[in-house]
N, C-alpha and C. Protein backbone atom coordinates (compact mmCIF):
# COMPACT_ATOMS: atom_id res chain seq x y z
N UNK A 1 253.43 58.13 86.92
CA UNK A 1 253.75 59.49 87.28
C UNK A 1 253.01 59.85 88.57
N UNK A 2 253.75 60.50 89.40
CA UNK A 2 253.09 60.74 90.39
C UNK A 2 252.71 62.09 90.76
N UNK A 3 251.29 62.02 91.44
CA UNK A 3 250.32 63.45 91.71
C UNK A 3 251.24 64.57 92.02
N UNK A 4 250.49 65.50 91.53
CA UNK A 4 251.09 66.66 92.47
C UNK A 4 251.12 66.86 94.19
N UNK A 5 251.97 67.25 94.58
CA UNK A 5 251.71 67.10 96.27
C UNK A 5 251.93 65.65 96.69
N UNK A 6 252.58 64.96 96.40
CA UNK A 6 252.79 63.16 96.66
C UNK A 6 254.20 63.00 96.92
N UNK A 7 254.40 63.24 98.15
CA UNK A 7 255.99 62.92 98.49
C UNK A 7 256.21 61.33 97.77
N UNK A 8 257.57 61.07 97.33
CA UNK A 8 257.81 60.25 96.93
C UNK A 8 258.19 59.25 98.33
N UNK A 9 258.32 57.92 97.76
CA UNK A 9 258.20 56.82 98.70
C UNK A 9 259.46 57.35 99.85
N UNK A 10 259.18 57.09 100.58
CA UNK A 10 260.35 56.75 101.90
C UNK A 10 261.61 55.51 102.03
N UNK A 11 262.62 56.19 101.78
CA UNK A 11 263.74 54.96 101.78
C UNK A 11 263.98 54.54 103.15
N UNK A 12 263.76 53.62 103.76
CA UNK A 12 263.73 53.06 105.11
C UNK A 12 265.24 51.90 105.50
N UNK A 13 266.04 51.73 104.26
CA UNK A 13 267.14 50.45 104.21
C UNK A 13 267.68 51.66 105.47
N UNK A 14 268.49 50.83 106.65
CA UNK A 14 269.18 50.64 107.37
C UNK A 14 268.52 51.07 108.82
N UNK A 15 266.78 50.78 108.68
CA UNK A 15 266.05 51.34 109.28
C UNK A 15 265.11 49.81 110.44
N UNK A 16 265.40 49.96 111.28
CA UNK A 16 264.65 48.79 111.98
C UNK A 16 263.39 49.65 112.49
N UNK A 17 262.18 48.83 112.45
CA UNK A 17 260.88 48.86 112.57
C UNK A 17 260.50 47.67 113.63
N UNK A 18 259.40 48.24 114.37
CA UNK A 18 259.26 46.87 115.33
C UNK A 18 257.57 47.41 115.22
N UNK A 19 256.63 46.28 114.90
CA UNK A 19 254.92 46.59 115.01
C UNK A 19 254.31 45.69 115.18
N UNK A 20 253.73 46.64 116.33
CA UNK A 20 252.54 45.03 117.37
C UNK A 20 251.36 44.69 116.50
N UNK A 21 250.91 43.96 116.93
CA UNK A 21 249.60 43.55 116.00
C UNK A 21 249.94 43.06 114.44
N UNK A 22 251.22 42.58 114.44
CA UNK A 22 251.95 42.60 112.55
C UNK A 22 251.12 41.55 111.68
N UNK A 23 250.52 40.45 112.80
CA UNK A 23 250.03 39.45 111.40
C UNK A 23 248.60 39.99 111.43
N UNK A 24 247.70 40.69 111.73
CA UNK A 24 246.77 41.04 111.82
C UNK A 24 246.30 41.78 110.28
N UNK A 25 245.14 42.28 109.86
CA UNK A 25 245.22 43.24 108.61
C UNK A 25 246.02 44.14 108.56
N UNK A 26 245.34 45.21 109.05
CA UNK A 26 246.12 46.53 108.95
C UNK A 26 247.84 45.93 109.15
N UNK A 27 247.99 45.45 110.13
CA UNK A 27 249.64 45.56 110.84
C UNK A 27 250.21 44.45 109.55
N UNK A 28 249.80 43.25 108.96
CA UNK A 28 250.81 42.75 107.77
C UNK A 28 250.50 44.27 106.59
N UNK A 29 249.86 44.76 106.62
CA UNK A 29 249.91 45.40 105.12
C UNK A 29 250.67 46.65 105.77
N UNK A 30 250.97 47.36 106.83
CA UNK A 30 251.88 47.76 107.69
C UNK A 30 253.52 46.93 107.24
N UNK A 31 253.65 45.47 107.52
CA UNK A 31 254.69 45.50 107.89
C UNK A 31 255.36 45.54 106.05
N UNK A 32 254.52 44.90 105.04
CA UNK A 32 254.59 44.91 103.50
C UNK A 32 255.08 46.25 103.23
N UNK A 33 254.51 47.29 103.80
CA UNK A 33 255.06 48.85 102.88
C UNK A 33 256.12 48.80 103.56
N UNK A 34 256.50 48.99 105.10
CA UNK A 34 257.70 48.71 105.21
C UNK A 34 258.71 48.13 104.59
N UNK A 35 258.63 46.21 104.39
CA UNK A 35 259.42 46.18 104.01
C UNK A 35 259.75 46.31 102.55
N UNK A 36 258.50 46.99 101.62
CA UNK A 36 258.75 47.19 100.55
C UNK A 36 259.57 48.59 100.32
N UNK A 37 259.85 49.09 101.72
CA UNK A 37 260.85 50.45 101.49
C UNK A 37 262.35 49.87 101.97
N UNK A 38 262.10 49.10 102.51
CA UNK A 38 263.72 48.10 103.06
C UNK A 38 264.05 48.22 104.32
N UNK A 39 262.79 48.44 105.47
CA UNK A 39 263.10 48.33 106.54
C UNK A 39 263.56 46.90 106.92
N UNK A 40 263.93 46.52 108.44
CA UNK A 40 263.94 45.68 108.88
C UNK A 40 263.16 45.23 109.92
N UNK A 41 262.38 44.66 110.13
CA UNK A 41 260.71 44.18 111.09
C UNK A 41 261.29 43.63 111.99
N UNK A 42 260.67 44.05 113.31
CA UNK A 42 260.62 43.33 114.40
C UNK A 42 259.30 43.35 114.33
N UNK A 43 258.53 41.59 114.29
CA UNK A 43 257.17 41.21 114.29
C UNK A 43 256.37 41.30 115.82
N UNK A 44 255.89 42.11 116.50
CA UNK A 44 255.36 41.54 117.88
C UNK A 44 254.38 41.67 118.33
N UNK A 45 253.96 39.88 118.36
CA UNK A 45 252.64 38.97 117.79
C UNK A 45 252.31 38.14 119.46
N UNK A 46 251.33 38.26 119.10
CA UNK A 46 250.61 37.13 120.09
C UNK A 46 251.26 35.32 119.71
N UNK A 47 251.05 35.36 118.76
CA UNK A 47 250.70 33.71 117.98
C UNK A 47 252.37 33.41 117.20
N UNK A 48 253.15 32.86 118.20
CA UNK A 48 254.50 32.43 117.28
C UNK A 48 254.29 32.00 115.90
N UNK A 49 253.37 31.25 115.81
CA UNK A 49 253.22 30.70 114.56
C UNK A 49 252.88 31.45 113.04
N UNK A 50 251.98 32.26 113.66
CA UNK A 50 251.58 33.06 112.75
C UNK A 50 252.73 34.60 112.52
N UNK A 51 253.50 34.50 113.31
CA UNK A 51 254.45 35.78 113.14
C UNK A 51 255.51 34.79 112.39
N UNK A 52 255.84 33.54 112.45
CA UNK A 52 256.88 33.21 111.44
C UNK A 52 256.41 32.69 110.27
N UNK A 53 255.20 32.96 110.11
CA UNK A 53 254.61 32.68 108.72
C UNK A 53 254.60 33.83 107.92
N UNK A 54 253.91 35.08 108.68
CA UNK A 54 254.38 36.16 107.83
C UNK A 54 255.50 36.90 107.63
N UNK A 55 256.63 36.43 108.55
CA UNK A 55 257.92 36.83 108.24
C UNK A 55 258.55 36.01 106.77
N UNK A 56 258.35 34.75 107.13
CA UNK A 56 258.88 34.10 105.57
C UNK A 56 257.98 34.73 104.64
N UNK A 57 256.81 34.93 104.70
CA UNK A 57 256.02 35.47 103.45
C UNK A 57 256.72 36.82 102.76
N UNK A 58 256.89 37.59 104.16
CA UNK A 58 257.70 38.73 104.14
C UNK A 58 258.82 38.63 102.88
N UNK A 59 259.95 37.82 103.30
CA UNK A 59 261.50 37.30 102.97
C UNK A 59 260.67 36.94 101.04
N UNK A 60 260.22 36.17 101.13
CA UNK A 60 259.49 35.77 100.05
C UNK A 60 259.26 36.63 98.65
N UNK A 61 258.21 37.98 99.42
CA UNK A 61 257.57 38.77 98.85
C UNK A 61 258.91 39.72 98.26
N UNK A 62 259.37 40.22 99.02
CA UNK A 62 260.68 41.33 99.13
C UNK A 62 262.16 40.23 99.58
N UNK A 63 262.41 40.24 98.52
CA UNK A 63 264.05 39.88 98.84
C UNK A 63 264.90 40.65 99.60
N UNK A 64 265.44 39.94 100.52
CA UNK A 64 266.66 40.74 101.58
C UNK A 64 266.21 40.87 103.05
N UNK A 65 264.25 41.03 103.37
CA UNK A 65 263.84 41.32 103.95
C UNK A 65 264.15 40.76 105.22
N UNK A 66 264.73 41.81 106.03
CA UNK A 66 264.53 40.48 107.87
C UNK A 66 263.82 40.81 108.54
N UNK A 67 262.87 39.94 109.11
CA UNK A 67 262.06 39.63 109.85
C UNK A 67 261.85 39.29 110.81
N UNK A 68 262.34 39.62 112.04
CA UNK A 68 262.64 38.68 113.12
C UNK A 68 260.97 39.02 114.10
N UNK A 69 260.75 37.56 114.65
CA UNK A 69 259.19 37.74 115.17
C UNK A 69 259.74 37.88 116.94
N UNK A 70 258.81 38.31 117.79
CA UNK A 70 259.24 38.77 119.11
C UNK A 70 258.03 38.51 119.82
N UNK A 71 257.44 37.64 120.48
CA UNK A 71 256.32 37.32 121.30
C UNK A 71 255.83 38.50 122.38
N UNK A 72 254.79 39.37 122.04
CA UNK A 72 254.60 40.22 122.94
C UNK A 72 253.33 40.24 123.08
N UNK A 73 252.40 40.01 123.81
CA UNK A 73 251.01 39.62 124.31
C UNK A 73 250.37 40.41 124.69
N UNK A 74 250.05 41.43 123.93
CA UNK A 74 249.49 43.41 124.94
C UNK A 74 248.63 43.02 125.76
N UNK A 75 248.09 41.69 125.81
CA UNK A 75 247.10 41.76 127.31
C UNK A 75 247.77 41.63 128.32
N UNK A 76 249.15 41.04 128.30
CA UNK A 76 250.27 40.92 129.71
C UNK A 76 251.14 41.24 129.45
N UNK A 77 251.23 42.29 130.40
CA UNK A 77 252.41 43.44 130.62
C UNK A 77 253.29 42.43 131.49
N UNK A 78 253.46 41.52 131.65
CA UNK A 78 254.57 40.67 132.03
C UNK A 78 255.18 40.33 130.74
N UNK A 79 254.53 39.50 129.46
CA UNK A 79 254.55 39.45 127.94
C UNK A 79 255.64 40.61 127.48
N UNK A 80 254.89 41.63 128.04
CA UNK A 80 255.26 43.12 127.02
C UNK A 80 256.78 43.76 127.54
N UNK A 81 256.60 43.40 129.27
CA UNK A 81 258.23 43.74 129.61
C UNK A 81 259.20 42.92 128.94
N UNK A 82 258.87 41.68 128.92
CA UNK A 82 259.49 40.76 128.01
C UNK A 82 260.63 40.97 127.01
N UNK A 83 259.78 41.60 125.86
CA UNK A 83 259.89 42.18 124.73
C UNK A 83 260.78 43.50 124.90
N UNK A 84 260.21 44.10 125.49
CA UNK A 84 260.95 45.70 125.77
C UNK A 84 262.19 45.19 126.58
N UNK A 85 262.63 44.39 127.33
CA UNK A 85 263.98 44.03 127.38
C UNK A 85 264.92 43.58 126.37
N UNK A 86 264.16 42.39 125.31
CA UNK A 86 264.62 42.02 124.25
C UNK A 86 264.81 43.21 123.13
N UNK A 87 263.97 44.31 123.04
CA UNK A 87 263.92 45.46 122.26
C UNK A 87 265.17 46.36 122.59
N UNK A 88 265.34 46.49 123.97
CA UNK A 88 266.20 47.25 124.79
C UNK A 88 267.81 46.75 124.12
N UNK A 89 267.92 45.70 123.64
CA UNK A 89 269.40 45.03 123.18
C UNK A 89 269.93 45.86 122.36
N UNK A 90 268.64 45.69 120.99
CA UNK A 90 268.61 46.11 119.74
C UNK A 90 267.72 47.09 119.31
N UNK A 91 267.79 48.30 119.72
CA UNK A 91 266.12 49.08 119.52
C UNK A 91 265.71 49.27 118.69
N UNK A 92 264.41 49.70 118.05
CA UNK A 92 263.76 50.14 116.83
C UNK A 92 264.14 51.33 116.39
N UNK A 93 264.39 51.70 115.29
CA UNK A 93 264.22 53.08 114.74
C UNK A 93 262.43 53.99 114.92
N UNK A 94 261.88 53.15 114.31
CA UNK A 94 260.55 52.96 114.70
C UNK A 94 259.73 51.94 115.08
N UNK A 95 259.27 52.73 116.40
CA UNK A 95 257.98 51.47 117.12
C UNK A 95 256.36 52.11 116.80
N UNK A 96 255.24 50.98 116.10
CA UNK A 96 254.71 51.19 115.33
C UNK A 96 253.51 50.49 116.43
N UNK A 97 252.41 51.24 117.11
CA UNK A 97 251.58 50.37 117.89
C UNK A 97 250.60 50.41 117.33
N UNK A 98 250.07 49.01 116.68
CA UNK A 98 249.07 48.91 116.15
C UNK A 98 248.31 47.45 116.65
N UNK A 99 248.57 46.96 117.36
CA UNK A 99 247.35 45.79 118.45
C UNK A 99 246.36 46.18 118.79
N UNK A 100 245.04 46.30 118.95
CA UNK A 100 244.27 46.52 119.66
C UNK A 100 242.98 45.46 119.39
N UNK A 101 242.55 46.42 120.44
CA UNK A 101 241.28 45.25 120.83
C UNK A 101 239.86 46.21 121.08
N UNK A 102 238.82 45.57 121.07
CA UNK A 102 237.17 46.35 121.10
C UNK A 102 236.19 45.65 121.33
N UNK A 103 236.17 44.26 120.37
CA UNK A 103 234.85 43.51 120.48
C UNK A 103 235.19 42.61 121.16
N UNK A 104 236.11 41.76 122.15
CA UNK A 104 236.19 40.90 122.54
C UNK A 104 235.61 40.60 123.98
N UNK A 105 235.70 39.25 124.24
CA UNK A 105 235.07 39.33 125.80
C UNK A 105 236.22 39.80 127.01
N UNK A 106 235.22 40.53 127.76
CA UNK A 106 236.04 41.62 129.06
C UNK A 106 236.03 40.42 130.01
N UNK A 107 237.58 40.64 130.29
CA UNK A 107 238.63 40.09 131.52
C UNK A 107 239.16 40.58 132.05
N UNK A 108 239.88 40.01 132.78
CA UNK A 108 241.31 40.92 133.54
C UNK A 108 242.57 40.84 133.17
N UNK A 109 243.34 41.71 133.17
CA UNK A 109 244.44 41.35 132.68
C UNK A 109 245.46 40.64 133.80
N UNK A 110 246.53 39.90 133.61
CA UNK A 110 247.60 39.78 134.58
C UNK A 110 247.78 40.73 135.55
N UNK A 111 248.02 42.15 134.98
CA UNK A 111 248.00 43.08 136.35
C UNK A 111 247.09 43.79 137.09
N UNK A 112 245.72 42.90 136.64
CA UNK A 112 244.52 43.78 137.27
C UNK A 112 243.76 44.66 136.63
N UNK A 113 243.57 44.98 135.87
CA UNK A 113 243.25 45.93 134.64
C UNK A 113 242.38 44.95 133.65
N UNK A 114 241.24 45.87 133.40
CA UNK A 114 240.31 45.26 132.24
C UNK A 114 241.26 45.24 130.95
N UNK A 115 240.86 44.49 130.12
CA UNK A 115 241.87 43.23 129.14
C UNK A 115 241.95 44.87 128.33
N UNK A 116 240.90 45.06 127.91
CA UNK A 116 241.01 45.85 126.16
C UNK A 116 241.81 47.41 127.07
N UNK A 117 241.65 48.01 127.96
CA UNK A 117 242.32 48.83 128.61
C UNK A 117 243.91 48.22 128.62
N UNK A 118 244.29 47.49 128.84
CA UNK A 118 245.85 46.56 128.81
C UNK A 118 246.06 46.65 127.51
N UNK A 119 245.19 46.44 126.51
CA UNK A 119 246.12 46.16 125.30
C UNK A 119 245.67 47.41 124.73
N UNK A 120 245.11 48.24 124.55
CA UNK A 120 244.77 49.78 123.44
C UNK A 120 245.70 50.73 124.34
N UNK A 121 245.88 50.49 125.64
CA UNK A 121 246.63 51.70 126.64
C UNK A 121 247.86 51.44 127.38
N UNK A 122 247.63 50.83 128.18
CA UNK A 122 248.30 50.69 129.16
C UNK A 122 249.47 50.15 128.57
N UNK A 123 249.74 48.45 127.89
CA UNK A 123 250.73 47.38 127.54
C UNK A 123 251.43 48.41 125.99
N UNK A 124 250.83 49.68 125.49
CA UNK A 124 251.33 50.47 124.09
C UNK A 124 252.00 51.46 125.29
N UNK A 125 252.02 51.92 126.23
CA UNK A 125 252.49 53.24 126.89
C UNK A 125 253.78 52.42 127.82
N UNK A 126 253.89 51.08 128.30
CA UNK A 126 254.53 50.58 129.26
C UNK A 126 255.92 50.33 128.04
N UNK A 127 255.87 50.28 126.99
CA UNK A 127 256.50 49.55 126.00
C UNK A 127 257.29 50.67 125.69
N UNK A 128 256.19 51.66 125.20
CA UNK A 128 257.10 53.09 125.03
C UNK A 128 257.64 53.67 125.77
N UNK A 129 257.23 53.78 126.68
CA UNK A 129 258.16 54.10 128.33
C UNK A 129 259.66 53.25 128.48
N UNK A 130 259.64 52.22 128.26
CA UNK A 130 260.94 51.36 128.74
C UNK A 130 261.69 51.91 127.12
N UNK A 131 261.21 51.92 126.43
CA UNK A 131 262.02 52.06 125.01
C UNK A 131 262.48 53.18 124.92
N UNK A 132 261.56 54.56 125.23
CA UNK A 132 261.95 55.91 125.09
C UNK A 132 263.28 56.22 124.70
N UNK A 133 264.16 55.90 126.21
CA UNK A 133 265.41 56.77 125.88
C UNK A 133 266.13 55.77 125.00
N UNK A 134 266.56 54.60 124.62
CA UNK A 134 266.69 54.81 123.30
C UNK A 134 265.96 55.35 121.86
N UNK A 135 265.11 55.20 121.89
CA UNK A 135 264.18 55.79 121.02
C UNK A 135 264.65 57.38 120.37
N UNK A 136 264.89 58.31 121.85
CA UNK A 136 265.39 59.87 121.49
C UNK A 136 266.62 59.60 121.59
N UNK A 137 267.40 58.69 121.58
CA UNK A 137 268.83 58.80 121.54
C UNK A 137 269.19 58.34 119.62
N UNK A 138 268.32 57.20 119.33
CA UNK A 138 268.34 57.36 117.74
C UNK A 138 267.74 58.05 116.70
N UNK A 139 266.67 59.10 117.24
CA UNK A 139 265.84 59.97 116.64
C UNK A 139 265.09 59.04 116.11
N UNK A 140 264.74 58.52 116.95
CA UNK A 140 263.34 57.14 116.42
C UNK A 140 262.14 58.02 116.96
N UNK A 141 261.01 57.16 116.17
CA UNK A 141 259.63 57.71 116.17
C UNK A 141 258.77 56.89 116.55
N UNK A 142 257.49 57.25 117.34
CA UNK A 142 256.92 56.45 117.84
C UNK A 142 255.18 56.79 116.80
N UNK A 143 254.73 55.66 116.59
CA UNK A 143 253.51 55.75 116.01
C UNK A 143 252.14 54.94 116.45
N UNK A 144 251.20 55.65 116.83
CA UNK A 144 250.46 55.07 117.29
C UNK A 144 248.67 55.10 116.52
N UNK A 145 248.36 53.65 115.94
CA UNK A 145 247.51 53.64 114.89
C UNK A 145 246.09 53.58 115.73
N UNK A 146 245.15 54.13 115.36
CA UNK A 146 244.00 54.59 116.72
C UNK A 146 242.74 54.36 115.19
């Protein structure tokens, strides 16, 4: 039984989702409630390998689930245009930015820009920018996990 004041779950079937950082903690237990409401995941991961591991885990866990993984590298915004063209085909209902970075060692990014500035700012705003107008054309939502 559920609390008082506890919206009931969110039905998400016919709903595409796309979230950076997906095999990471937060972002797999991210992409799990999703697809335990019946979205459909766009995974976009640094590590091919590890984004088609948790997509089958995905398929696995939740029957029906699709998963498709999308290589997007928030430290290169060359990476990230990438993606946002490939996104641009098929867009998200919701884009879910949850990559980031803090403790790692400071570099530069591809376009000149300190690394963790590229991936917490810059490579989450360049993504949403190219996506936008589809985004308000499907009444999609943008979420950004801080």
């Amino acid at each position: 039984m559920r609390g008082a004041g506890i919206a009931p779950l969110l039905d998400l079937r016919g709903k595409r989702a796309a979230v950076s950082g997906a095999t990471g903690g937060l972002g797999r237990e991210l992409c799990r409630a999703l697809a335990a409401r019946g979205a459909a995941l766009v995974l976009l991961v640094r590590n091919e390998t590890k984004g088609a591991e948790l997509a089958s885990a995905l398929a696995a866990e939740f029957l029906g689930t699709r998963a498709e993984v999308l290589v997007a590298d928030f430290s290169s915004l060359a990476s990230v245009g990438r993606a946002a063209a490939c996104l641009r085909q098929n867009p998200p209902d919701l884009l879910i930015h949850n990559a980031g970075a803090y403790c790692i060692p400071r570099t530069v990014s591809d376009a000149g820009y300190d690394n963790v500035f590229t991936i917490d700012f810059l490579a989450p705003y360049c993504l949403t920018r190219a996506l936008l107008p589809a985004l308000r054309a499907r009444g999609g939502r943008v979420v950004a996990v801080g």
